[in-house]
N, C-alpha and C. Protein backbone atom coordinates (compact mmCIF):
# COMPACT_ATOMS: atom_id res chain seq x y z
N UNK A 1 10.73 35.23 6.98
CA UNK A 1 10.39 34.33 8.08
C UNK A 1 11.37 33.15 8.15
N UNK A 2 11.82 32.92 7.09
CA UNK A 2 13.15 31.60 7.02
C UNK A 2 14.27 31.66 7.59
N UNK A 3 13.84 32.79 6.95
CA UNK A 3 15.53 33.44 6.90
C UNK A 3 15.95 33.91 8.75
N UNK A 4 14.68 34.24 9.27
CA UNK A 4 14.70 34.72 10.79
C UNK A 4 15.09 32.86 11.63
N UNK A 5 14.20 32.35 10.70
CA UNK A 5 14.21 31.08 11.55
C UNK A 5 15.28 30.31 11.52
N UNK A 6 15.82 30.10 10.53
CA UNK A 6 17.37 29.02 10.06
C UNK A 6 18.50 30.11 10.90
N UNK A 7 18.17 31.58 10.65
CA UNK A 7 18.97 31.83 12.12
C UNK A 7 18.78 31.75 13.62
N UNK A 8 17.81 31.57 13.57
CA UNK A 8 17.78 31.42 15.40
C UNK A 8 18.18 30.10 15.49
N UNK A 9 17.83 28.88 15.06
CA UNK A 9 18.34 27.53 14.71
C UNK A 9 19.85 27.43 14.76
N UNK A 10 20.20 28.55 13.85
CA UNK A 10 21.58 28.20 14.40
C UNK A 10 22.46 29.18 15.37
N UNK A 11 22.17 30.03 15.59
CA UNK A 11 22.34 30.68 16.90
C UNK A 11 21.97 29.74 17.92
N UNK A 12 20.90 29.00 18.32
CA UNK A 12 20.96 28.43 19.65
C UNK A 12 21.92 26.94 19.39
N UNK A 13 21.90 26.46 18.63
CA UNK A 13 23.25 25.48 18.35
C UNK A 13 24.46 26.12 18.48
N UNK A 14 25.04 27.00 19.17
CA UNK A 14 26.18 27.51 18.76
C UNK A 14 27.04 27.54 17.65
N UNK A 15 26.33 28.22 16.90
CA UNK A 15 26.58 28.50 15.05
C UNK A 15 26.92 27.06 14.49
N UNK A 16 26.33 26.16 15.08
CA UNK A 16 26.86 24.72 13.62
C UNK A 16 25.35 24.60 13.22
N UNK A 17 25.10 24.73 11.84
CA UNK A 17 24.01 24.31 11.12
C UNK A 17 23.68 23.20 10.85
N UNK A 18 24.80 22.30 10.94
CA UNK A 18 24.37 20.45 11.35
C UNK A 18 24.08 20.39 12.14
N UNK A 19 24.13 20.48 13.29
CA UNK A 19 23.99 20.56 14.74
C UNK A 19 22.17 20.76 14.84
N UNK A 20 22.34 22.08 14.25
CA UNK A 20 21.05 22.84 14.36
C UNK A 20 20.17 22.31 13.81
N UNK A 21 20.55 21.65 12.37
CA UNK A 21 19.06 20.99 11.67
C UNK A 21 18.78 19.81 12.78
N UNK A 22 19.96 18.90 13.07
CA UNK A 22 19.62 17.75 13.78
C UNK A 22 18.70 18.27 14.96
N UNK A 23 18.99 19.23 15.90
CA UNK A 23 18.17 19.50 16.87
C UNK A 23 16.71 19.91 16.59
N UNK A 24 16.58 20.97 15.71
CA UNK A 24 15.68 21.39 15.23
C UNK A 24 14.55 20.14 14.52
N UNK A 25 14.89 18.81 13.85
CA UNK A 25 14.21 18.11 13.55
C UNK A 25 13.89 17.42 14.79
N UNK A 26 14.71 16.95 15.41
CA UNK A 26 13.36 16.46 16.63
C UNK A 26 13.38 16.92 17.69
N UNK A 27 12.97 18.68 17.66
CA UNK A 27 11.82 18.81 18.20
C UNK A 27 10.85 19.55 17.52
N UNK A 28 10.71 18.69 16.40
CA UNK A 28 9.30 19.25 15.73
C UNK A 28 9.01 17.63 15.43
N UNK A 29 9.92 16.80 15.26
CA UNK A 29 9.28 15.33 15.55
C UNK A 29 8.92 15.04 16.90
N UNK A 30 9.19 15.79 17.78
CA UNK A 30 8.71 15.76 19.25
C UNK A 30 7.18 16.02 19.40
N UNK A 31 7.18 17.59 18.80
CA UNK A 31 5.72 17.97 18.59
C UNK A 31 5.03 17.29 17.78
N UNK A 32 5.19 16.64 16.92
CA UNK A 32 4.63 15.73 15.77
C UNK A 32 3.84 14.53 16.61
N UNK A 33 4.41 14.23 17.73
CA UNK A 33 4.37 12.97 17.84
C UNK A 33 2.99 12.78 18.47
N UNK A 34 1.80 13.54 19.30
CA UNK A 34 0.48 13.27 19.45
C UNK A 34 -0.02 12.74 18.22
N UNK A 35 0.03 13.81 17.16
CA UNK A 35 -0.36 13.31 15.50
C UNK A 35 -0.37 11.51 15.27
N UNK A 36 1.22 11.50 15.39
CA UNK A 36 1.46 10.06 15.48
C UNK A 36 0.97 9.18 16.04
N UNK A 37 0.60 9.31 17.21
CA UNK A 37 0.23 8.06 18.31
C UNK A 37 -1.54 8.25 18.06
N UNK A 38 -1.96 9.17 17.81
CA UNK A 38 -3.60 9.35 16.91
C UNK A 38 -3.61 8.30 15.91
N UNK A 39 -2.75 8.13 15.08
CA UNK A 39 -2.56 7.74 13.75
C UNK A 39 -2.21 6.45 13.32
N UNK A 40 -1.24 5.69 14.48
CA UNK A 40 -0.95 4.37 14.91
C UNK A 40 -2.44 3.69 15.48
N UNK A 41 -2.91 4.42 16.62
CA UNK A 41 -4.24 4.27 16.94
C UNK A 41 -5.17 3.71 15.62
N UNK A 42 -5.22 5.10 14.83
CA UNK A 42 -6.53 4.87 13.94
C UNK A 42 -6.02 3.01 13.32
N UNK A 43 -4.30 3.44 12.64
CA UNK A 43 -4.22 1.85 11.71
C UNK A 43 -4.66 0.44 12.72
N UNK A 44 -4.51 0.34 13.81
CA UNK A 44 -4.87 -0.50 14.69
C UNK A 44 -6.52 -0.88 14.62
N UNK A 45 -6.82 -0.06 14.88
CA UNK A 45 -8.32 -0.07 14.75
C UNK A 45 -8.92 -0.55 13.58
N UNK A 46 -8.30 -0.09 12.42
CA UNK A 46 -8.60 -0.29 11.08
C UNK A 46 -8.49 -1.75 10.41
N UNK A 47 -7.24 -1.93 11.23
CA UNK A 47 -6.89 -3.47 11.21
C UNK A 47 -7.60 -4.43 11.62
N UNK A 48 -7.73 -4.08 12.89
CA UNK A 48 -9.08 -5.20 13.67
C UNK A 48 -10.32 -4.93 12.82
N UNK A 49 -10.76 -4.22 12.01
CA UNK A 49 -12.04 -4.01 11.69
C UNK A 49 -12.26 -4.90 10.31
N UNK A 50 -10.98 -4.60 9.83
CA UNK A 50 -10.64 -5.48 8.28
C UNK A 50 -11.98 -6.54 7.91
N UNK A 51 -12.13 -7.74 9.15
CA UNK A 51 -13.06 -8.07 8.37
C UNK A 51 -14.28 -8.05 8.20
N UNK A 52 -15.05 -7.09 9.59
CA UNK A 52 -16.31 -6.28 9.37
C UNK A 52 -16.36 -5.54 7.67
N UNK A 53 -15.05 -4.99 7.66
CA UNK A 53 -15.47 -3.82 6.24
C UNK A 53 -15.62 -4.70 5.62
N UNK A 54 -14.98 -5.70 4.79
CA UNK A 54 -14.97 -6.39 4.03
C UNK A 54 -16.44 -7.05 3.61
N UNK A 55 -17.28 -7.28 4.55
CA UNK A 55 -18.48 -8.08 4.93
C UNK A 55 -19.39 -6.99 4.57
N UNK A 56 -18.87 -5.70 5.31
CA UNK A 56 -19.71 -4.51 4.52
C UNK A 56 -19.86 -4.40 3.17
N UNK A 57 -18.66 -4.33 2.77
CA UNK A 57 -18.88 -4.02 0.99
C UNK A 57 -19.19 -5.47 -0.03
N UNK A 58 -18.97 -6.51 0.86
CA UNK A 58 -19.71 -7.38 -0.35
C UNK A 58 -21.51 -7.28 -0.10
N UNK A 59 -22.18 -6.85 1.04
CA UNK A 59 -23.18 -6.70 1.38
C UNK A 59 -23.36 -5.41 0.32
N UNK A 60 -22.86 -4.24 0.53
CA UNK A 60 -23.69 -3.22 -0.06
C UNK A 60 -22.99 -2.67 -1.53
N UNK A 61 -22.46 -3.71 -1.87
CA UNK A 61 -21.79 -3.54 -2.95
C UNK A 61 -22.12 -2.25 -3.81
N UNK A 62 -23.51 -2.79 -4.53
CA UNK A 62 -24.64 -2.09 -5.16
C UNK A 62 -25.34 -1.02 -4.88
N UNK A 63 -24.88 -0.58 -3.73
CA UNK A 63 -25.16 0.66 -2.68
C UNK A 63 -24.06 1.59 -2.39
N UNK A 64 -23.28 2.18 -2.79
CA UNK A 64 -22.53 2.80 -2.13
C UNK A 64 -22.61 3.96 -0.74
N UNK A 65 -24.27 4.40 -1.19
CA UNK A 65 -24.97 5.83 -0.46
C UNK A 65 -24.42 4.84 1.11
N UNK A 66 -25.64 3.13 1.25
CA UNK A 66 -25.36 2.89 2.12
C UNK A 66 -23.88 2.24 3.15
N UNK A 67 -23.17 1.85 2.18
CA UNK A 67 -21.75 1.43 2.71
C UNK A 67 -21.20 1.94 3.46
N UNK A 68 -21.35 3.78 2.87
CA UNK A 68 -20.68 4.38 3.20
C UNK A 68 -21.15 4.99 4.60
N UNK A 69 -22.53 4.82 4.93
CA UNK A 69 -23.44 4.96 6.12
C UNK A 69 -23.15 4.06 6.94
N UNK A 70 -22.79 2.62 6.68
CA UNK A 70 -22.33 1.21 7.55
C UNK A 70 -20.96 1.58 8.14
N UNK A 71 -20.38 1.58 7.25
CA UNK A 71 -18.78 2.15 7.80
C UNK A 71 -18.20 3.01 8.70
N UNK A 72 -19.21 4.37 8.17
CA UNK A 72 -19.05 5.48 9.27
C UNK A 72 -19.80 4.68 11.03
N UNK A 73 -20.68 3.87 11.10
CA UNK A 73 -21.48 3.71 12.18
C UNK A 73 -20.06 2.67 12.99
N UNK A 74 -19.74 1.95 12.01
CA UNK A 74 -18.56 1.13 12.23
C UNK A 74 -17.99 1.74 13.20
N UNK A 75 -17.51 2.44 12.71
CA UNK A 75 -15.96 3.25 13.14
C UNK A 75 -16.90 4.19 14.41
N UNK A 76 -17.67 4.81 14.43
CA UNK A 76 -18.10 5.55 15.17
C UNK A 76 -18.40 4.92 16.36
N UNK A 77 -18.58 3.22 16.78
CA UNK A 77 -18.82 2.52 17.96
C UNK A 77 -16.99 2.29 18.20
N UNK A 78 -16.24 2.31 17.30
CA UNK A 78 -14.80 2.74 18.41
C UNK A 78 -14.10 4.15 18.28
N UNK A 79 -14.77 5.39 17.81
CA UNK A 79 -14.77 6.62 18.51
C UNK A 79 -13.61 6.64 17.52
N UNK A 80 -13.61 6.52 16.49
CA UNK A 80 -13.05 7.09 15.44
C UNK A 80 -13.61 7.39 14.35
N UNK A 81 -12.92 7.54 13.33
CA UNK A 81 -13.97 7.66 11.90
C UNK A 81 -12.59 6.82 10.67
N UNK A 82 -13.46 6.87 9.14
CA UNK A 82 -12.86 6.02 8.27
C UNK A 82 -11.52 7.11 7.85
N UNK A 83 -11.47 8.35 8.02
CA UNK A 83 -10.73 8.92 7.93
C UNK A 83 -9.86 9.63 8.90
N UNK A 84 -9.69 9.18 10.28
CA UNK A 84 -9.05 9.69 11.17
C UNK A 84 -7.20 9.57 11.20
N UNK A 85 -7.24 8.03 10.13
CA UNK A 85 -5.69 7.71 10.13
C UNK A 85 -4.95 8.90 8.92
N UNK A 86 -5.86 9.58 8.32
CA UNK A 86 -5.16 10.61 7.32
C UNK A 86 -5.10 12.11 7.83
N UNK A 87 -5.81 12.36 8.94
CA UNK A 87 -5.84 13.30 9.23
C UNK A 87 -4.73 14.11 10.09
N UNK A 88 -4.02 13.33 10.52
CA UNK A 88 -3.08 12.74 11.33
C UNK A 88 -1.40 13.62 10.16
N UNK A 89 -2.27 13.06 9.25
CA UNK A 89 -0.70 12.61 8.36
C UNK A 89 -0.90 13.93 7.10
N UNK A 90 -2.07 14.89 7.72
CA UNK A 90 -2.25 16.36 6.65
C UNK A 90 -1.78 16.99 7.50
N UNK A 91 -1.19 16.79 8.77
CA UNK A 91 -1.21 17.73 9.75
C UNK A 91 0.14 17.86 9.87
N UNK A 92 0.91 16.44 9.32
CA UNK A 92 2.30 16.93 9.54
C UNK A 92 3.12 17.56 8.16
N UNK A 93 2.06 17.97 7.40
CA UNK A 93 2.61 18.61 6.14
C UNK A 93 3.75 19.97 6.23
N UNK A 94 3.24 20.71 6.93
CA UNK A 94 3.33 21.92 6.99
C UNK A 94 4.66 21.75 7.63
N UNK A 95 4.96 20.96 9.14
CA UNK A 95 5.87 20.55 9.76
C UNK A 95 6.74 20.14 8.62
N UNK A 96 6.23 19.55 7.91
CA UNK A 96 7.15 18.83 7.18
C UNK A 96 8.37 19.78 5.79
N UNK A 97 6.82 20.84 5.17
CA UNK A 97 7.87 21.73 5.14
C UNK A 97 8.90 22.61 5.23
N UNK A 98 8.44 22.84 6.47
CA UNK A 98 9.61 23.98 7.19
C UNK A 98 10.57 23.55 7.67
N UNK A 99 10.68 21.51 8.13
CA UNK A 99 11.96 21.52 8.13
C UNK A 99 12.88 21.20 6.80
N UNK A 100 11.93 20.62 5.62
CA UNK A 100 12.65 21.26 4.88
C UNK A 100 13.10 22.34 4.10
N UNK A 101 12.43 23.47 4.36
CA UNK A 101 13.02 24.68 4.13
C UNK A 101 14.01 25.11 4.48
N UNK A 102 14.21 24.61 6.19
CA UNK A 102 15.89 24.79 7.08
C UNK A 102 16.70 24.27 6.51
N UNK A 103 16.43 22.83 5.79
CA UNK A 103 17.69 22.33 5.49
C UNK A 103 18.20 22.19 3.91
N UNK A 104 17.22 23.05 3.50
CA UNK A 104 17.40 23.76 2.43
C UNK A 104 18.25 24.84 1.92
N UNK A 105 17.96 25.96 2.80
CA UNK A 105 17.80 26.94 2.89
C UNK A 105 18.93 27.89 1.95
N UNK A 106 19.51 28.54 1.03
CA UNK A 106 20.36 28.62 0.24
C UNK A 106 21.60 29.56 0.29
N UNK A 107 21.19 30.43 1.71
CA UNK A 107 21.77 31.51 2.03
C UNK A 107 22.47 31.56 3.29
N UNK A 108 22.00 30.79 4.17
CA UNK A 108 22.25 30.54 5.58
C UNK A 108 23.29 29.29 5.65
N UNK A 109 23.42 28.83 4.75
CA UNK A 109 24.28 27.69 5.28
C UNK A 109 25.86 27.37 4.30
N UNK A 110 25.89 29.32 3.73
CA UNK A 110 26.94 29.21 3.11
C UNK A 110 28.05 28.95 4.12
N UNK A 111 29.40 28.01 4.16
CA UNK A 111 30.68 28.56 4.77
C UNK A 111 30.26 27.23 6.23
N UNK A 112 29.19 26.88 6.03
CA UNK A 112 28.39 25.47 7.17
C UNK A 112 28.95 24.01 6.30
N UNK A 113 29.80 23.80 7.37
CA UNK A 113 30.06 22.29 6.93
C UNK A 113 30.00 21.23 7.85
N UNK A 114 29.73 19.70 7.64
CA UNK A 114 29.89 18.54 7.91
C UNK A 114 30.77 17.98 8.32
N UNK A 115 31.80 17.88 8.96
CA UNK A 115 33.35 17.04 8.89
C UNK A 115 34.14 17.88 7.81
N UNK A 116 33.72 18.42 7.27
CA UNK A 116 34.36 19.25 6.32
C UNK A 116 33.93 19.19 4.98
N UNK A 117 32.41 18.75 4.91
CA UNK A 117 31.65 18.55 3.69
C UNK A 117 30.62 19.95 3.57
N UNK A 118 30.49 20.63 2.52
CA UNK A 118 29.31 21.73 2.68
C UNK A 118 28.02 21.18 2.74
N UNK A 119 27.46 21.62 3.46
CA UNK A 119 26.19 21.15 3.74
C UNK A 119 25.23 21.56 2.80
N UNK A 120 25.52 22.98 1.88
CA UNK A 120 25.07 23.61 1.24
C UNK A 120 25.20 23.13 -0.13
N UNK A 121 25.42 21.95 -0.40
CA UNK A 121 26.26 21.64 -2.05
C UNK A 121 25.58 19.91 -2.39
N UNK A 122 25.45 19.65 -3.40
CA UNK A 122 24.70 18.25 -3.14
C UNK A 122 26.20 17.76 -3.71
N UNK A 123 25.79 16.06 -3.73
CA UNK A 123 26.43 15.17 -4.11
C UNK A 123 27.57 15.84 -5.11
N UNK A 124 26.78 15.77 -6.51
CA UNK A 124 27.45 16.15 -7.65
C UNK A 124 28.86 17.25 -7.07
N UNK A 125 28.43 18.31 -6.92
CA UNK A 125 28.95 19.49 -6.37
C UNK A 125 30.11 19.14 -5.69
N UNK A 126 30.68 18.41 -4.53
CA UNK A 126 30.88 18.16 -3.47
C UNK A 126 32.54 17.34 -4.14
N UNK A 127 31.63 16.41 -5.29
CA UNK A 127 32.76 15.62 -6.32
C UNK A 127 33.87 16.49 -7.43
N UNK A 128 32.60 17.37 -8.01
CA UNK A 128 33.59 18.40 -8.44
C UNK A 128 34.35 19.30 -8.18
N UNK A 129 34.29 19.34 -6.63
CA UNK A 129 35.13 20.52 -6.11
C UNK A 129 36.70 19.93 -5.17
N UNK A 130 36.29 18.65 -4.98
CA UNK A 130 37.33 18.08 -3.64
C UNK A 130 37.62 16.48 -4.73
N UNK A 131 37.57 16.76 -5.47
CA UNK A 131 37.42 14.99 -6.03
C UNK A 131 36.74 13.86 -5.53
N UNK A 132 36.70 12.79 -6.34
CA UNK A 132 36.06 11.87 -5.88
C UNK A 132 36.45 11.19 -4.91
N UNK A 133 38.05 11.24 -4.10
CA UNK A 133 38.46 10.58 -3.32
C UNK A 133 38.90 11.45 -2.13
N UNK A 134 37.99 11.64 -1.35
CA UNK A 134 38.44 12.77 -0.48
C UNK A 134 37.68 13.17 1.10
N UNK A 135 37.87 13.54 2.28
CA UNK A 135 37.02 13.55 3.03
C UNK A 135 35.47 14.15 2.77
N UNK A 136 35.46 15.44 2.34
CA UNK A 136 34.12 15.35 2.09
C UNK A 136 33.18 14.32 1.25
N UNK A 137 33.76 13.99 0.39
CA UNK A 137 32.81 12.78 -0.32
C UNK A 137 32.56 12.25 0.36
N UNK A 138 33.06 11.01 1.55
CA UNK A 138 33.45 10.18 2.22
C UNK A 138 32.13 10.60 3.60
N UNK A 139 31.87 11.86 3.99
CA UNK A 139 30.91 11.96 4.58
C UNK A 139 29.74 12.06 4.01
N UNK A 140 29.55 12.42 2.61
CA UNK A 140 28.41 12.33 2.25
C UNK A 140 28.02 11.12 1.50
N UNK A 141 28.74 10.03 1.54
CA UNK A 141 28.61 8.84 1.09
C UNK A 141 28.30 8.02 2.80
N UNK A 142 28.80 8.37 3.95
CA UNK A 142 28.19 8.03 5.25
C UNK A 142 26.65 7.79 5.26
N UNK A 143 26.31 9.33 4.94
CA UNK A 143 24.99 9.57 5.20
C UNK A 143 24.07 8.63 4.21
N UNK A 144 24.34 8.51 3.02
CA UNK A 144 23.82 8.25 1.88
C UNK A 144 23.75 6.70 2.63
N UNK A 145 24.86 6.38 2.28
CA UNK A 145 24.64 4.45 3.38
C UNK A 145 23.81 4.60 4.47
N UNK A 146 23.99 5.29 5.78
CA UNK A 146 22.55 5.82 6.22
C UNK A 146 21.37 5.62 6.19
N UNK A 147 20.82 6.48 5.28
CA UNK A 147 19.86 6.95 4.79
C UNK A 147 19.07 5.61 4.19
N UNK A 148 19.90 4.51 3.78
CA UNK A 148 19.56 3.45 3.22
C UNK A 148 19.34 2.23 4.01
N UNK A 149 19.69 2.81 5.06
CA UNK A 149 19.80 1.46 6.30
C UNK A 149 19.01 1.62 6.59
N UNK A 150 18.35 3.19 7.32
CA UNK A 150 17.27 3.09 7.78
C UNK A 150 15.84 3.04 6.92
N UNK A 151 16.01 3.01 5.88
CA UNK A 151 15.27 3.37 4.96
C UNK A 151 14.88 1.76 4.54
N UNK A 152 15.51 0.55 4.94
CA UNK A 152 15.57 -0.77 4.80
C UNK A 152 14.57 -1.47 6.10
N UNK A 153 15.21 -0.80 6.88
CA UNK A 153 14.88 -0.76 8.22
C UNK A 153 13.00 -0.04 8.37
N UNK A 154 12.69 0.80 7.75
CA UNK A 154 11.61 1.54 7.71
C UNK A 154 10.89 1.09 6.84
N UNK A 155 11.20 0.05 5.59
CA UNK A 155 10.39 -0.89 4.44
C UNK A 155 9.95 -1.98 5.50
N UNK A 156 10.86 -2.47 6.17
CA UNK A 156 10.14 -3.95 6.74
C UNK A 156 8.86 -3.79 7.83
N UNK A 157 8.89 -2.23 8.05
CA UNK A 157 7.91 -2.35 9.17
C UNK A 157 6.98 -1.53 9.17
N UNK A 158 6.68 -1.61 7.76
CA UNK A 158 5.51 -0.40 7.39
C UNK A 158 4.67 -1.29 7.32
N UNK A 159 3.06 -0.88 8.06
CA UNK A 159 1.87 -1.58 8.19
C UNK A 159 1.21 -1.26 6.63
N UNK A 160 0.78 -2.49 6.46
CA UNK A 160 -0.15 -3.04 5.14
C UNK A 160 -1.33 -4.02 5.79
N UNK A 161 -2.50 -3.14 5.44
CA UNK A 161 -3.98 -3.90 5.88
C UNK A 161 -4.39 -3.96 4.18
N UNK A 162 -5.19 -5.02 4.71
CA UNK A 162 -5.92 -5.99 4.17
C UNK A 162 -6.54 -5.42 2.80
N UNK A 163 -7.74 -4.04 3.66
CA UNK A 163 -8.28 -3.76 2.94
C UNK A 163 -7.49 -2.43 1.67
N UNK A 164 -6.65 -2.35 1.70
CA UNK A 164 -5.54 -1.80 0.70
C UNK A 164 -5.74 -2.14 -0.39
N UNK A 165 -5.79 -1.83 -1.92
CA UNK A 165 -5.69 -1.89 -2.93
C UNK A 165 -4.27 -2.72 -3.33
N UNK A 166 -4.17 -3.44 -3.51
CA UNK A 166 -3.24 -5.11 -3.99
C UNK A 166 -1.72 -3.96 -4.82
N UNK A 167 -1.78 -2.88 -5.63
CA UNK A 167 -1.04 -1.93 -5.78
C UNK A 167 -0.28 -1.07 -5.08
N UNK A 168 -1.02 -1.17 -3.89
CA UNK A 168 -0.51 0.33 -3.05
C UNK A 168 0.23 -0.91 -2.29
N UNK A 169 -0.08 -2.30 -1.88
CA UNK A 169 0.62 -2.96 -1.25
C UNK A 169 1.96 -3.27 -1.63
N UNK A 170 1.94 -3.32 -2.76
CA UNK A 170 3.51 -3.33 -3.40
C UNK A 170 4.13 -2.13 -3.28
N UNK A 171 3.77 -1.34 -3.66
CA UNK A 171 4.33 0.09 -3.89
C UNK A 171 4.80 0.34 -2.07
N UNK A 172 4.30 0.65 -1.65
CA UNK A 172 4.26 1.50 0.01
C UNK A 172 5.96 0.64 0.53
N UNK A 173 5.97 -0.66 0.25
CA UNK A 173 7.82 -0.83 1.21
C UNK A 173 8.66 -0.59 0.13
N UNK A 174 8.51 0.03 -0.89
CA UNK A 174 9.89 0.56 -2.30
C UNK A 174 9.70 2.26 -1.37
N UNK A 175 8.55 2.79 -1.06
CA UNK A 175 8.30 4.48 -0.72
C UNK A 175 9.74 5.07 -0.05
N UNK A 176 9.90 4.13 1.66
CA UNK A 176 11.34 4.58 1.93
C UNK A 176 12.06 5.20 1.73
N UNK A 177 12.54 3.95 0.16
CA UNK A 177 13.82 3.95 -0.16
C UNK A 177 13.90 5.59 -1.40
N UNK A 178 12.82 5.81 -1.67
CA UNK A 178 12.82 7.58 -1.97
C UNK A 178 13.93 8.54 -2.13
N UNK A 179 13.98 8.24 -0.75
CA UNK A 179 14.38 9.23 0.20
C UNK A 179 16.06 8.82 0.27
N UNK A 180 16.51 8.02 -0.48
CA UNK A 180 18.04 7.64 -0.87
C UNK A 180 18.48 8.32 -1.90
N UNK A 181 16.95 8.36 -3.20
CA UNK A 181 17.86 9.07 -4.04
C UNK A 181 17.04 10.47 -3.78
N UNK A 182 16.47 10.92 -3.07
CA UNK A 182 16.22 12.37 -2.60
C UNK A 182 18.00 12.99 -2.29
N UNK A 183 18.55 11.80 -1.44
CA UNK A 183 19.79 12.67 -0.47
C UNK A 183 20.35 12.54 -2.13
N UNK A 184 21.20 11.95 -3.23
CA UNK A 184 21.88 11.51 -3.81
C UNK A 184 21.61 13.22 -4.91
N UNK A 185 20.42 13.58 -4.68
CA UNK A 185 20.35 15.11 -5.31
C UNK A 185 19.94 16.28 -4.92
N UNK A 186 20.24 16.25 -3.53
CA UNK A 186 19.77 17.62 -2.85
C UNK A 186 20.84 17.68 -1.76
N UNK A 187 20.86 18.87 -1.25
CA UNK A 187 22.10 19.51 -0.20
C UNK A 187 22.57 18.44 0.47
N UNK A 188 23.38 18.61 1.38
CA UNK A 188 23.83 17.85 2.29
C UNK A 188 23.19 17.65 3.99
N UNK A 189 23.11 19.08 3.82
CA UNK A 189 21.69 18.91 5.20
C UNK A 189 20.42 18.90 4.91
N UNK A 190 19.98 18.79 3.53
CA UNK A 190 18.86 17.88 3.35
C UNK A 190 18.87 16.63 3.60
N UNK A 191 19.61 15.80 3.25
CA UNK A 191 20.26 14.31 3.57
C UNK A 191 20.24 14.46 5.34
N UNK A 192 20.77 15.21 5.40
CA UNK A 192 21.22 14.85 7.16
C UNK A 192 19.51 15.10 7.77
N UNK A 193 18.60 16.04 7.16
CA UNK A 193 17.32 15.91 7.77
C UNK A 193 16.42 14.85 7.27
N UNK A 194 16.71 14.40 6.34
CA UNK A 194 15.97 13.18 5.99
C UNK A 194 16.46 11.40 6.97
N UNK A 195 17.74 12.01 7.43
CA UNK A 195 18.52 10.82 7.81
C UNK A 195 17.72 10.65 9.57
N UNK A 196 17.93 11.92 9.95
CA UNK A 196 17.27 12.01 11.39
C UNK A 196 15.54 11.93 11.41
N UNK A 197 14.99 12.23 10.73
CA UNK A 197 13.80 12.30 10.70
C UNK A 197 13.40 11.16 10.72
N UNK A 198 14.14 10.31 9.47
CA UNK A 198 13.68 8.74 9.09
C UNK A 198 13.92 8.09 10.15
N UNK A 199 14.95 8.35 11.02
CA UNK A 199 15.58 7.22 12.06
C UNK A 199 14.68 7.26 13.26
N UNK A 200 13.88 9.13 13.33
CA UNK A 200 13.25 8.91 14.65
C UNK A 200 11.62 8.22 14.10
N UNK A 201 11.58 8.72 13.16
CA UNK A 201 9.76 8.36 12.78
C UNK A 201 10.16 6.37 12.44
N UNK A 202 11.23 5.91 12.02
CA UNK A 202 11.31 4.24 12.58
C UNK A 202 11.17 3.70 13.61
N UNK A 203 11.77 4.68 14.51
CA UNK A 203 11.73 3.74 15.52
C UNK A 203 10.41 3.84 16.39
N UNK A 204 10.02 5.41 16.22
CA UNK A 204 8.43 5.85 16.78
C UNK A 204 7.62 4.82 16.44
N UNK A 205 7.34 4.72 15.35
CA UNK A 205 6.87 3.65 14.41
C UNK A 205 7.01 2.09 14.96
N UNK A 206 8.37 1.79 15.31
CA UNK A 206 8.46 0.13 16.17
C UNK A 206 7.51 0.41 17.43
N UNK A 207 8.19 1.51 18.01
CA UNK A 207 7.80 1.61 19.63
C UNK A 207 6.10 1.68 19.36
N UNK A 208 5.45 2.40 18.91
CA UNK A 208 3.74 2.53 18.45
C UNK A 208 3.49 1.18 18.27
N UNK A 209 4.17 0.51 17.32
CA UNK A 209 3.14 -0.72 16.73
C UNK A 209 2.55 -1.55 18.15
N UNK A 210 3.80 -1.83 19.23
CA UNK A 210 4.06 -2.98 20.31
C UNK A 210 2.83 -2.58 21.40
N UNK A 211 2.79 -1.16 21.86
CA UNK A 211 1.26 -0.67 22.60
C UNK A 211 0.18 -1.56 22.08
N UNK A 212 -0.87 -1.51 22.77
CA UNK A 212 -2.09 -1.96 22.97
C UNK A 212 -3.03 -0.94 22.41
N UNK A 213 -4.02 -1.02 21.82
CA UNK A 213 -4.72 0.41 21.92
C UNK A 213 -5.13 0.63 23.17
């Protein structure tokens, strides 16, 4: 089934497999994107509610059976639920693998290059074959800067509510930056799908926050 798919991908790109992952990622971030705007929704909501919950759980502290009965009623007078913002975000799993399976893929993207970088070869690879001073490095050190911009760019504007665990608040704007040393050890059009993906789900992400519910 991969193997059918990373070729039609690059058959309708006219055989460039960069080309192809880039296209191929958004439009499955295209299709992704109801998920998304569900999901922006729910954090909005969740936000304004912040200090109802809060008021809930020092009230039923000692209760959990009922909290958890308050909360749901909560959420259910704005036609959501306490779990609608995750549901959102199980759904783009699957999406999420298959594009990286494309840009994975180990067989299909032999003899596929970048500016003249293999797409098929990570970092390491790339150094030992062309040296360290050389055009291919030089593109995969592009991406890598990249990958980090937006990935800087995607820390400052990740939503943190209230009711969050004081841990996950720290942790969640380092998450990003991951995805820097993801590219720094995996293919080259893994990098290039992490680079496009990140850049469109940022800016989705700006454009979502500024709506109204």
């Amino acid at each position: 089934m991969i193997d059918s798919l990373v070729t039609f991908v690059i058959s309708m790109s006219g055989g460039s497999a960069a080309l192809g992952i880039v296209l191929f990622t958004l439009a499955v971030r295209l299709l992704l994107l109801p998920l998304n705007v569900r999901q922006s929704r729910s954090m909005k909501i969740r936000r304004r509610l912040a200090p109802k919950l809060r008021e809930l759980q020092k009230r039923h502290a000692r209760n959990p059976e009922r909290l958890a009965k308050e909360t749901s009623a909560l959420f259910a007078k704005e036609g959501t639920s306490p779990f609608a913002g995750f549901l959102p975000m199980l759904g783009q799993f699957p999406f999420m693998w298959l594009m990286f399976r494309v840009a994975t893929h180990p067989t299909a993207l032999a003899g596929q290059t970048l500016f003249g970088a293999p797409l098929g070869q990570q970092v390491a690879g790339v150094v030992a074959n062309f040296g360290l001073v050389s055009a291919p490095v030089l593109v995969f050190a592009v991406v890598i800067a990249l990958v980090a911009v937006v990935a800087w760019f995607s820390a400052r504007n990740i939503e943190v509510t209230e009711d969050q665990p004081e841990w996950l608040k720290r942790l969640l704007p380092w998450l990003p930056y991951g995805s820097v040393l993801a590219t720094l050890v995996l293919p080259l059009a893994a990098g290039l799908y992490l680079l496009v993906s990140m850049a469109w789900a940022t800016t989705e992400r700006a454009v979502l926050a500024s709506r109204p519910l």
